[in-house]
Each structure stands twice: as C-alpha cells, then as structure tokens.
Protein backbone atom coordinates (compact mmCIF):
# COMPACT_ATOMS: atom_id res chain seq x y z
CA UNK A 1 -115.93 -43.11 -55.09
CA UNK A 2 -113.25 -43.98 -57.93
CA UNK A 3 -111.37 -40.99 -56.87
CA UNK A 4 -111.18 -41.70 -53.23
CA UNK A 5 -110.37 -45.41 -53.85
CA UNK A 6 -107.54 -43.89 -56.29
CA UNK A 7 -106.35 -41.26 -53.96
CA UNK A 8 -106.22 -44.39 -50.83
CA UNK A 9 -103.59 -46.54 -52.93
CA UNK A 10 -101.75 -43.31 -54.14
CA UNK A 11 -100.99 -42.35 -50.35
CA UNK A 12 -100.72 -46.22 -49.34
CA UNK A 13 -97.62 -46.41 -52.41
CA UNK A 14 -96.24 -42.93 -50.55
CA UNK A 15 -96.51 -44.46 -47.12
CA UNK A 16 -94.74 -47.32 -48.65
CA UNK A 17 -91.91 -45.57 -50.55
CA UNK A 18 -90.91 -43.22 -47.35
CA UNK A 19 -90.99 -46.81 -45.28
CA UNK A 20 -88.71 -48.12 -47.59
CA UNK A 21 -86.24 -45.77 -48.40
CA UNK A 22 -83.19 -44.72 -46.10
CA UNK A 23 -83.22 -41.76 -43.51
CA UNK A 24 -80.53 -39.21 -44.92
CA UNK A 25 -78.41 -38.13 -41.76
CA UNK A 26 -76.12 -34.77 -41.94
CA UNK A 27 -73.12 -33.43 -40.61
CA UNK A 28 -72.04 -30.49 -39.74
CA UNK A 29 -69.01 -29.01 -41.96
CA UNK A 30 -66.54 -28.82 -38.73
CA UNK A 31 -66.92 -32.78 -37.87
CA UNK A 32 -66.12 -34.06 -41.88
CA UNK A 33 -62.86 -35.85 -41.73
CA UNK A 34 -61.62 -37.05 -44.96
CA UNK A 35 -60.98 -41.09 -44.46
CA UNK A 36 -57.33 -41.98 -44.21
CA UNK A 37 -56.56 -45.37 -44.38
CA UNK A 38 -53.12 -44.98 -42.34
CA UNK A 39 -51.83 -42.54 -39.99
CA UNK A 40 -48.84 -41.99 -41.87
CA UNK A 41 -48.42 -43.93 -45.12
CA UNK A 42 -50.49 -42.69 -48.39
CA UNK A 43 -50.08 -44.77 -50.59
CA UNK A 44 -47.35 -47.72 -51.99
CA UNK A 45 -46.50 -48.66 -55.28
CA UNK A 46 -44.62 -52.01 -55.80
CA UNK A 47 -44.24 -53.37 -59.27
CA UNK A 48 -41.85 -56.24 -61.32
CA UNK A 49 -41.42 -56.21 -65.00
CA UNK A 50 -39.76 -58.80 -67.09
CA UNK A 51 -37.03 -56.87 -69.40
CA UNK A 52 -35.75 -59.79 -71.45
CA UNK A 53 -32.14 -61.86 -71.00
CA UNK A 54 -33.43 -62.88 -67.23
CA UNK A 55 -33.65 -59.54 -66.20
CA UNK A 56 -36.70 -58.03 -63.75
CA UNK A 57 -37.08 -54.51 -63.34
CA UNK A 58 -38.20 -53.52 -59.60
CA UNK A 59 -40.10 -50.92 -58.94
CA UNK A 60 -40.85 -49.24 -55.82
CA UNK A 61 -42.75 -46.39 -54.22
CA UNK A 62 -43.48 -45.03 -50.61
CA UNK A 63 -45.98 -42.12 -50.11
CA UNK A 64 -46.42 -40.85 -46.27
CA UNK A 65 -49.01 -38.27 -45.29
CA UNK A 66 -46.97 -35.54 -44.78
CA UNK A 67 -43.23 -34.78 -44.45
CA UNK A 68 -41.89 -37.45 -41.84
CA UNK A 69 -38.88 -37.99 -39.51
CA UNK A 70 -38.06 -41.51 -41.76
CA UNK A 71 -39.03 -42.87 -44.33
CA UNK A 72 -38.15 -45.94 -46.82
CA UNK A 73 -37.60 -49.91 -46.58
CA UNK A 74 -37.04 -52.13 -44.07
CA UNK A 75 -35.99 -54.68 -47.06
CA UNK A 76 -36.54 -55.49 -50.46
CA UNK A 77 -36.40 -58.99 -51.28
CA UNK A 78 -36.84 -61.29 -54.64
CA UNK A 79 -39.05 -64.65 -54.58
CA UNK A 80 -39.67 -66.85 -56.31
CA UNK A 81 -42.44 -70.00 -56.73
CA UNK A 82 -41.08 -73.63 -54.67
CA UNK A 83 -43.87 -76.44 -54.26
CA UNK A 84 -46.60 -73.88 -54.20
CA UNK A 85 -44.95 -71.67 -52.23
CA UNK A 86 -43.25 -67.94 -52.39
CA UNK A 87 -39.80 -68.01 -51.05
CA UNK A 88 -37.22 -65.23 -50.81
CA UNK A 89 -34.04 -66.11 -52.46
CA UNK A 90 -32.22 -62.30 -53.01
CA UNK A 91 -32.21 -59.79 -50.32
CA UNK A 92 -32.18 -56.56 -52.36
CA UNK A 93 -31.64 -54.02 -49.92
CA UNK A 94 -31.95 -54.20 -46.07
CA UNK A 95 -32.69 -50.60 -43.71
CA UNK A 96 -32.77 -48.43 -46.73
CA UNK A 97 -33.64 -44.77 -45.24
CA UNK A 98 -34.69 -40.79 -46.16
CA UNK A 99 -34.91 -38.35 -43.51
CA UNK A 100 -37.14 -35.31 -43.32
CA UNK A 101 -39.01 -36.86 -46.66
CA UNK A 102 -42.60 -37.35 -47.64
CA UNK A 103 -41.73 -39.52 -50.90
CA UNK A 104 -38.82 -42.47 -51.24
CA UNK A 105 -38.66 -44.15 -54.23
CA UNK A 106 -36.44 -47.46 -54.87
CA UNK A 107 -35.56 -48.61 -58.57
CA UNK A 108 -33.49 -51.44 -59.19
CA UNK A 109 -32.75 -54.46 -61.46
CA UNK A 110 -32.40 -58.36 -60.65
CA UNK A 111 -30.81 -61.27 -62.90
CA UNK A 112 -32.81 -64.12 -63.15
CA UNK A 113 -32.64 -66.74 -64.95
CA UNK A 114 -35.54 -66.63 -68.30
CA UNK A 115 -38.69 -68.70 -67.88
CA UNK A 116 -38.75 -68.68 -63.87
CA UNK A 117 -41.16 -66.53 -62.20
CA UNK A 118 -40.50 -63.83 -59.84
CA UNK A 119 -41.91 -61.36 -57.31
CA UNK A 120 -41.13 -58.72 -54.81
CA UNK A 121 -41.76 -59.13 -51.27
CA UNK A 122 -41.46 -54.98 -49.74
CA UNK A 123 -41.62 -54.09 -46.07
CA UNK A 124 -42.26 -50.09 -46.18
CA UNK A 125 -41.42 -48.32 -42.92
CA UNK A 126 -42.37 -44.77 -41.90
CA UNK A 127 -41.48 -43.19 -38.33
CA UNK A 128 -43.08 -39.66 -36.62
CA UNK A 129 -42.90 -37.66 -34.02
CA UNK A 130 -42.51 -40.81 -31.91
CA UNK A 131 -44.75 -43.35 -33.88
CA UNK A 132 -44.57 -46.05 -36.31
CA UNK A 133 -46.14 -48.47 -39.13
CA UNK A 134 -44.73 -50.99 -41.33
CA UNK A 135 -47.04 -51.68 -44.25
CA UNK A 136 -45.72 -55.11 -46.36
CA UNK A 137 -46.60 -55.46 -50.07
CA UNK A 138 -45.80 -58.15 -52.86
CA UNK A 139 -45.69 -57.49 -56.60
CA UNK A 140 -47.80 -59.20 -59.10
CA UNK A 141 -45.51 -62.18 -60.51
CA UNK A 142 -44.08 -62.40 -63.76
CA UNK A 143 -42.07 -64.73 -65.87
CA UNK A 144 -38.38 -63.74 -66.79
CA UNK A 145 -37.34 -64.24 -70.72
C-alpha cells in the first residue's frame, strides 16, 4: 500500500514537472538565419576622450555588413551641456564618404575649453545596391582639463 501511495505522488511530481516546463521546438538547419540587427550596418563605435589643455579626442567607427556602394558620415558634430540640454556648437565634418568599402573610420581632435563637458553627436550613413539607413549615435560625455 506504501509503495503504491509512493509510486502515485512520484508520477503526480512527473505529471507536474512536464506541465511546467517549456516545449523545445526545432528547426531545420536550411531555415537558421543568424539575427542581424541592420540590413547593412554591423556595428558603430563612437567614443570622446579628454586629452588635457581643452583638448577631446574623437573617435569614430562604421562597420557595414559587407562591402557597400558608400559608406561614412553624414556629419560629425561637438555638443555640449546648456540648461539641461545637449546642443551642437562645432560641425566637425559634413558628407564625409568611402566608396566600394566595408569599414570607414574617422579620428579627429577638438579644442575646448578645460572643465566644460563635451560629446559627439554622429549620423552614420551606408548606401546599396539601391537602399539606405542612417543609424545616429552620441558619445558618452566627458569633462575637458
């Protein structure tokens, strides 16, 4: 009687357990796609470091999927902190292009003046076979000394 009282709640907890745990679902090998989180930009890489006397080091990266028609920046812009509020005050570089390119880098310096803070405001652009996307990114702030 113990034993089929024991066996009873051993094959409830089992009933329970299968209830309670998710279905695994499979794919065949031909429908895996890896995720892409763009059609045709990678990755982007947009950084500001503080290099003393005012100075802020920009730096700037653009990774498409693949070789591309274009490739690069739409602009590069400084800002800084009003009120609250990021505003540009330095256009960098506007319509800055490679051709036939799958990486565009962009490495340059700003004067500031020490103990303001800065960032980078970047509009990437990348162009395909007929298509198009702009991705915009902003660099962590930092103070200039």
């Amino acid at each position: 009687m113990l034993c089929k009282k024991k066996m009873i709640a051993l094959l409830f907890t089992v009933m329970l357990c299968m209830l309670a745990s998710p279905l695994a679902s499979y794919a065949s090998a031909g429908n895996v796609q890896a995720p892409k989180a763009s059609l045709y930009i990678r990755s982007t890489s947009v950084s500001t470091k503080a290099m003393g006397n005012g100075t802020i080091l920009l730096k700037n990266k653009l990774d498409a999927t693949r070789i591309v028609d274009q490739l690069g920046v739409k602009t590069i812009e400084v800002q800084t902190l009003k009120n609250g509020y990021w505003q540009s005050i330095y256009t960098i570089v506007r319509n800055d292009y490679l051709y036939n390119s799958g990486t565009y880098i962009y490495d340059c310096y700003y004067y500031g003046t020490p103990g303001t803070q800065y960032r980078s405001y970047v509009e990437f652009y990348v162009a395909d076979n007929g298509g198009s996307e702009t991705k915009i990114v902003t660099s962590n702030p930092v103070t200039a000394y």
